[in-house]
Protein backbone atom coordinates (compact mmCIF):
# COMPACT_ATOMS: atom_id res chain seq x y z
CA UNK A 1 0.00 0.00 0.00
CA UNK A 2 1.44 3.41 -0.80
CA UNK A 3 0.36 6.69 0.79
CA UNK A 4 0.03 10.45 -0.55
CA UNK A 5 0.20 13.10 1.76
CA UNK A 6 -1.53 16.44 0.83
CA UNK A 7 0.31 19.96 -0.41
CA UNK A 8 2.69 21.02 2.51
CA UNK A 9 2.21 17.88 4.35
CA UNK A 10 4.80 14.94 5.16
CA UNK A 11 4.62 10.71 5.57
CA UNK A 12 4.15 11.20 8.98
CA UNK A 13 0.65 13.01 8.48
CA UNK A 14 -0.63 9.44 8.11
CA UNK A 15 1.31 8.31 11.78
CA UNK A 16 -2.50 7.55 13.13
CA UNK A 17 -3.83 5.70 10.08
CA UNK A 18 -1.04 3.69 9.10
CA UNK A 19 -0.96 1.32 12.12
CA UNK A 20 -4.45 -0.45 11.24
CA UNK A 21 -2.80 -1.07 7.98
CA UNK A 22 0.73 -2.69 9.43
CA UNK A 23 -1.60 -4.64 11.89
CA UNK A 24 -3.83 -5.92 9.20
CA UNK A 25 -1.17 -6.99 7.32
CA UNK A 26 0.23 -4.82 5.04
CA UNK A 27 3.52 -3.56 4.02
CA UNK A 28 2.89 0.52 4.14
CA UNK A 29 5.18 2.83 2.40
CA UNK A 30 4.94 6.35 3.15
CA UNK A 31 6.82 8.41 0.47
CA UNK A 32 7.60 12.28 1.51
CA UNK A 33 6.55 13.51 -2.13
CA UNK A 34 9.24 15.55 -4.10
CA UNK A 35 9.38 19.25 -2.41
CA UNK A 36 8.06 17.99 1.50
CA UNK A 37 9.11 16.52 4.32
CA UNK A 38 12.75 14.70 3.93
CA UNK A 39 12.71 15.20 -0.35
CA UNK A 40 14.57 17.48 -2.07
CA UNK A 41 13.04 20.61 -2.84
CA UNK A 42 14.75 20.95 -6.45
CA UNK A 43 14.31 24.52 -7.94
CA UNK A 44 14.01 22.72 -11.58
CA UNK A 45 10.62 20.92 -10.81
CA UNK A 46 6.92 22.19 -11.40
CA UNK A 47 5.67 20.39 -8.30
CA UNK A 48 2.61 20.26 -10.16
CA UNK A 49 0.58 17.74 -9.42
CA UNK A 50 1.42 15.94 -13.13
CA UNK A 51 4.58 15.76 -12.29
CA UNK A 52 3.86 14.39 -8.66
CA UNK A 53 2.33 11.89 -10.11
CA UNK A 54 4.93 10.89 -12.56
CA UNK A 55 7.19 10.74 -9.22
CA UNK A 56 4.71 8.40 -7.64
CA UNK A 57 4.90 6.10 -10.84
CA UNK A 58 8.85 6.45 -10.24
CA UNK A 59 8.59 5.45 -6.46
CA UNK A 60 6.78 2.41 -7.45
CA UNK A 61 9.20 1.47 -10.13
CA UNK A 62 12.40 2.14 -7.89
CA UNK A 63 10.46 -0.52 -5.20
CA UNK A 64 9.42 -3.06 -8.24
CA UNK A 65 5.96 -2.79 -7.00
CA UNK A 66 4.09 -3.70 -10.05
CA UNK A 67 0.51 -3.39 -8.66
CA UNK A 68 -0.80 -1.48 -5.46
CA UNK A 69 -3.60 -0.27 -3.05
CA UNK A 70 -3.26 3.65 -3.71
CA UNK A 71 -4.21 6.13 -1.59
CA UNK A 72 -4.12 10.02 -1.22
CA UNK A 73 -4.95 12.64 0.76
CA UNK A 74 -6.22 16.17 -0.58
CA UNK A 75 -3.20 17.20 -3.15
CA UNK A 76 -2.21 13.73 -2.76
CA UNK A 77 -6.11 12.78 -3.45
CA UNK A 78 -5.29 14.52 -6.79
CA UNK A 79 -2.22 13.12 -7.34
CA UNK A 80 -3.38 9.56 -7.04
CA UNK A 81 -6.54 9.98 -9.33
CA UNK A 82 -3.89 10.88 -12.24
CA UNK A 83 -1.99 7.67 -11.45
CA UNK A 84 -5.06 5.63 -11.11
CA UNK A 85 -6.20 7.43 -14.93
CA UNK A 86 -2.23 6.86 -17.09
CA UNK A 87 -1.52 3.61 -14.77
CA UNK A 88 -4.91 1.71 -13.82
CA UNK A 89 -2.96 -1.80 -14.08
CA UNK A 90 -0.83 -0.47 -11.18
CA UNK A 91 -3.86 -0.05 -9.09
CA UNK A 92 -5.38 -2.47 -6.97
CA UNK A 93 -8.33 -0.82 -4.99
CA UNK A 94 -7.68 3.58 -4.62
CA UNK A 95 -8.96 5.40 -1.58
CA UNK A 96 -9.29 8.97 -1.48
CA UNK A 97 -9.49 11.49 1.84
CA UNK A 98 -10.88 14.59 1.63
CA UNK A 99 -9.13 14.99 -2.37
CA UNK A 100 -9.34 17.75 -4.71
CA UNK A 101 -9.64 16.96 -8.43
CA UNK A 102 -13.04 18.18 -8.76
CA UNK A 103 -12.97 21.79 -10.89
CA UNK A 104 -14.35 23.98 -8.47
CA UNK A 105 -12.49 27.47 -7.27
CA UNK A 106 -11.68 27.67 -3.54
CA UNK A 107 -13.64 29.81 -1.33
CA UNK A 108 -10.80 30.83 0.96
CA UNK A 109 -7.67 32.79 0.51
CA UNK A 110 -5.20 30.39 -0.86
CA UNK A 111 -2.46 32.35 0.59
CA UNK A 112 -3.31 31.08 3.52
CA UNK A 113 -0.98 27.86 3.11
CA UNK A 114 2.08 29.78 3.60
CA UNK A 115 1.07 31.80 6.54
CA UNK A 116 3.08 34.84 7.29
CA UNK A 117 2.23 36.32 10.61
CA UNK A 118 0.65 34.61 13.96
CA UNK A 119 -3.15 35.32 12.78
CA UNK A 120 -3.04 33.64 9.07
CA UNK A 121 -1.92 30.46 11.04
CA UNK A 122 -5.07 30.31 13.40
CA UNK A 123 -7.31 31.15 9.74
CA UNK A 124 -5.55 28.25 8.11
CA UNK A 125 -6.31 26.14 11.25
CA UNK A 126 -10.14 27.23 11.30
CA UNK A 127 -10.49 25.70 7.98
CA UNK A 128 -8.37 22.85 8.95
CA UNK A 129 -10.13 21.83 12.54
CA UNK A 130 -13.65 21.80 13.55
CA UNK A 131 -12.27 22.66 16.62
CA UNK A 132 -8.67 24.10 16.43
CA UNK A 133 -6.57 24.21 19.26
CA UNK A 134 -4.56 27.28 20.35
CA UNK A 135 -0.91 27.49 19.28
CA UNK A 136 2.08 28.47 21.39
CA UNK A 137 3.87 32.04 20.60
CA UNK A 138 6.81 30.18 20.35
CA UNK A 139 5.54 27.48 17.93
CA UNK A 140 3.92 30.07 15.94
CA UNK A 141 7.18 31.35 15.40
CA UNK A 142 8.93 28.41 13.96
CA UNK A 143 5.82 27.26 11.99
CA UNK A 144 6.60 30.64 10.56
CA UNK A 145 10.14 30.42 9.85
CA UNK A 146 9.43 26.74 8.22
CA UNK A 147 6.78 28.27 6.06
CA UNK A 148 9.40 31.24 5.01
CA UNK A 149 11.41 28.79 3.79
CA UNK A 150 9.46 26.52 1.94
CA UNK A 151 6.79 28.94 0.71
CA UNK A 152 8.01 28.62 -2.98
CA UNK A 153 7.47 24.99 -3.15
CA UNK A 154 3.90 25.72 -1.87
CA UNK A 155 3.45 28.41 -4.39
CA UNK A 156 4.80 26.90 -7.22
CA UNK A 157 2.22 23.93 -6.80
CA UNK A 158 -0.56 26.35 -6.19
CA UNK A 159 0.15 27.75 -9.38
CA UNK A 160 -0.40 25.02 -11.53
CA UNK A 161 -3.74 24.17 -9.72
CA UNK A 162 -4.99 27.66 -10.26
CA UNK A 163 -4.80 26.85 -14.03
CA UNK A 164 -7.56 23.86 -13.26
CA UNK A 165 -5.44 21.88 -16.09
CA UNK A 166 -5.17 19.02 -13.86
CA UNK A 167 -8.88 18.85 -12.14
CA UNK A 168 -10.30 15.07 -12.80
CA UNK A 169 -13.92 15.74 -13.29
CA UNK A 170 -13.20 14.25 -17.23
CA UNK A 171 -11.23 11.60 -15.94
CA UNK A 172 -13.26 10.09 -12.69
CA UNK A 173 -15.59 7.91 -14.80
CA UNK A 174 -12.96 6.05 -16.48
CA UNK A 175 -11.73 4.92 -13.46
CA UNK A 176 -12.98 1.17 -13.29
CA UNK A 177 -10.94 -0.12 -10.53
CA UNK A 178 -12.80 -0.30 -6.50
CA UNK A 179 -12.46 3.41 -4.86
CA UNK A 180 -13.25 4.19 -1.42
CA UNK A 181 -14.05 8.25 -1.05
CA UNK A 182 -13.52 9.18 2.70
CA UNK A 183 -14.76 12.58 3.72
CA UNK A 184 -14.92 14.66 7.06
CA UNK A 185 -18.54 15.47 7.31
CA UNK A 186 -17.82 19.12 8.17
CA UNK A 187 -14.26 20.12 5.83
CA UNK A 188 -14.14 23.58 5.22
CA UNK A 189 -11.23 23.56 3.34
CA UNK A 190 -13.02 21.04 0.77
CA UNK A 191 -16.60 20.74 1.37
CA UNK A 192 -18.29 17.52 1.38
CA UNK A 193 -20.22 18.21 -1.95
CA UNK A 194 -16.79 17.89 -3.65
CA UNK A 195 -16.76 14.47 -2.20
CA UNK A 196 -20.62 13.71 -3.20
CA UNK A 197 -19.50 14.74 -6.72
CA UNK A 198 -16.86 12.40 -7.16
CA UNK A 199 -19.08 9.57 -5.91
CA UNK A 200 -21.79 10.38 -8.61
CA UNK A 201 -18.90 10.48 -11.17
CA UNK A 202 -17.66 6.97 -10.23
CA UNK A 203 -20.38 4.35 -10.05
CA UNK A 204 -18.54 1.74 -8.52
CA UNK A 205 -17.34 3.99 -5.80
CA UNK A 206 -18.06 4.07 -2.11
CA UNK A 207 -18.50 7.11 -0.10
CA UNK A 208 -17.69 7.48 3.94
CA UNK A 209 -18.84 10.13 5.41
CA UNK A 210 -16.71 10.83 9.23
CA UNK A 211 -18.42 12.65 11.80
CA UNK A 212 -19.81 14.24 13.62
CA UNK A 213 -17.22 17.19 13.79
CA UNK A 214 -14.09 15.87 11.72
CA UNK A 215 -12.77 17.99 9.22
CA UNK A 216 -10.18 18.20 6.60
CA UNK A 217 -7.63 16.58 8.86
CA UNK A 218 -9.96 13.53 9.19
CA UNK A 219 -7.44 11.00 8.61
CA UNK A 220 -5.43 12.09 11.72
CA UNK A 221 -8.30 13.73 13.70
CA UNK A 222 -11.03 10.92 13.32
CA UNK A 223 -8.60 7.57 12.59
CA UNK A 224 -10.82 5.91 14.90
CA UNK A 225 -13.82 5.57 12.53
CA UNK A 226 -12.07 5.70 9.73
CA UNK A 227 -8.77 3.13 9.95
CA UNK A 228 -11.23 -0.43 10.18
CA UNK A 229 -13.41 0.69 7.34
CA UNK A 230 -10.22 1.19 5.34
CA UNK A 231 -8.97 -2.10 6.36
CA UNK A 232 -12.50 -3.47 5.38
CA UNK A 233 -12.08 -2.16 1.88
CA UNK A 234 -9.02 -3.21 0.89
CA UNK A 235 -9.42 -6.90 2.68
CA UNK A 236 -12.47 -7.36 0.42
């Protein structure tokens, strides 16, 4: 099984999920996706999330993993549909959590993902959390400082999805293999219609809604509802 994490996220976002994988069975691999986390953050790549999915084609060839369960969370969501589309004899079973691909424009300052003072971290956390929890002065400070650094990665990949040139609404019902759509019931950051949509455009497709209360950081927030009904899906 091979995990996606979403645009300025890292493998360890999945730390709650992945242990009802490992303990059902599975081998897990957690790649930190070119530009995040522990990857180099070369100035020659789009970070689009094309290319991102060319690297996740890559990863699997570098492993020799000729066939997978594929999963993806918001960019990563993305990321893995375009996989799924160019490579469907690679995929086993996809899930998707909380994913964009649909062509709708966000209702929320998208500058928001590289925060630059105190106050545009707790608005990125509102839309984040249900329920967000209040940060530290002094953690503020070196989320900022991270952020200053890595901004351009961020913006870069923003960029490209502004153009809507890689938004899967065309390419969701050709998707034939099993896909399991997991949605917090109250994301702001990606509302659950976008998740209703992408079940309508996919037939075979099943749709878990998470709640009451979880958001866009479902998989980490609300792993408890949502890490046996994963396991389910993919034991089928």
């Amino acid at each position: 099984m091979v995990l996606a994490q979403g645009l300025g996220g890292h493998a360890e976002d999945w730390r709650n999920l992945a242990p009802y994988l490992v303990k059902a069975g599975y081998r897990v691999y957690l790649p930190d996706l070119p530009g995040y986390g522990r990857s180099e953050r070369s100035a020659d790549f789009s970070y689009s999330v094309h290319d991102e999915a060319e690297a996740v084609v890559g990863f699997l060839d570098a492993l020799g993993l000729k066939q997978v369960d594929l999963g993806g969370w918001s960019m990563g969501g993305g990321i893995v549909q375009h996989v799924a589309f160019r490579h469907p004899e690679r995929v086993r079973k996809l899930m998707l959590f909380d994913s964009v691909g649909i062509n709708q424009a966000p209702k929320f300052d998208v500058r928001l993902f590289t925060p630059a003072t105190p106050a545009e971290i707790d608005q990125l956390d509102a839309l984040l959390y249900p329920h967000p929890h209040r940060i530290p002065g002094f953690v503020a400070r070196d989320i900022l400082r991270i952020s200053n650094q890595n901004a351009w990665v961020i913006h870069r990949a923003l960029d490209s999805m502004r153009t809507r040139q890689d938004a899967t609404d065309n390419i969701l019902p050709q998707l034939k293999m099993p896909v399991l759509i997991v949605w917090g019931d109250v994301d702001r950051l990606l509302p659950l219609e976008q998740g209703m949509t992408m079940h309508c455009l996919m037939p075979q497709s099943e749709l878990l809604v998470v709640g009451p209360n979880c958001g866009h950081m479902a998989p980490v927030e609300c792993t408890a509802q949502i890490g046996p009904k994963v396991v389910e899906f993919v034991k089928r």
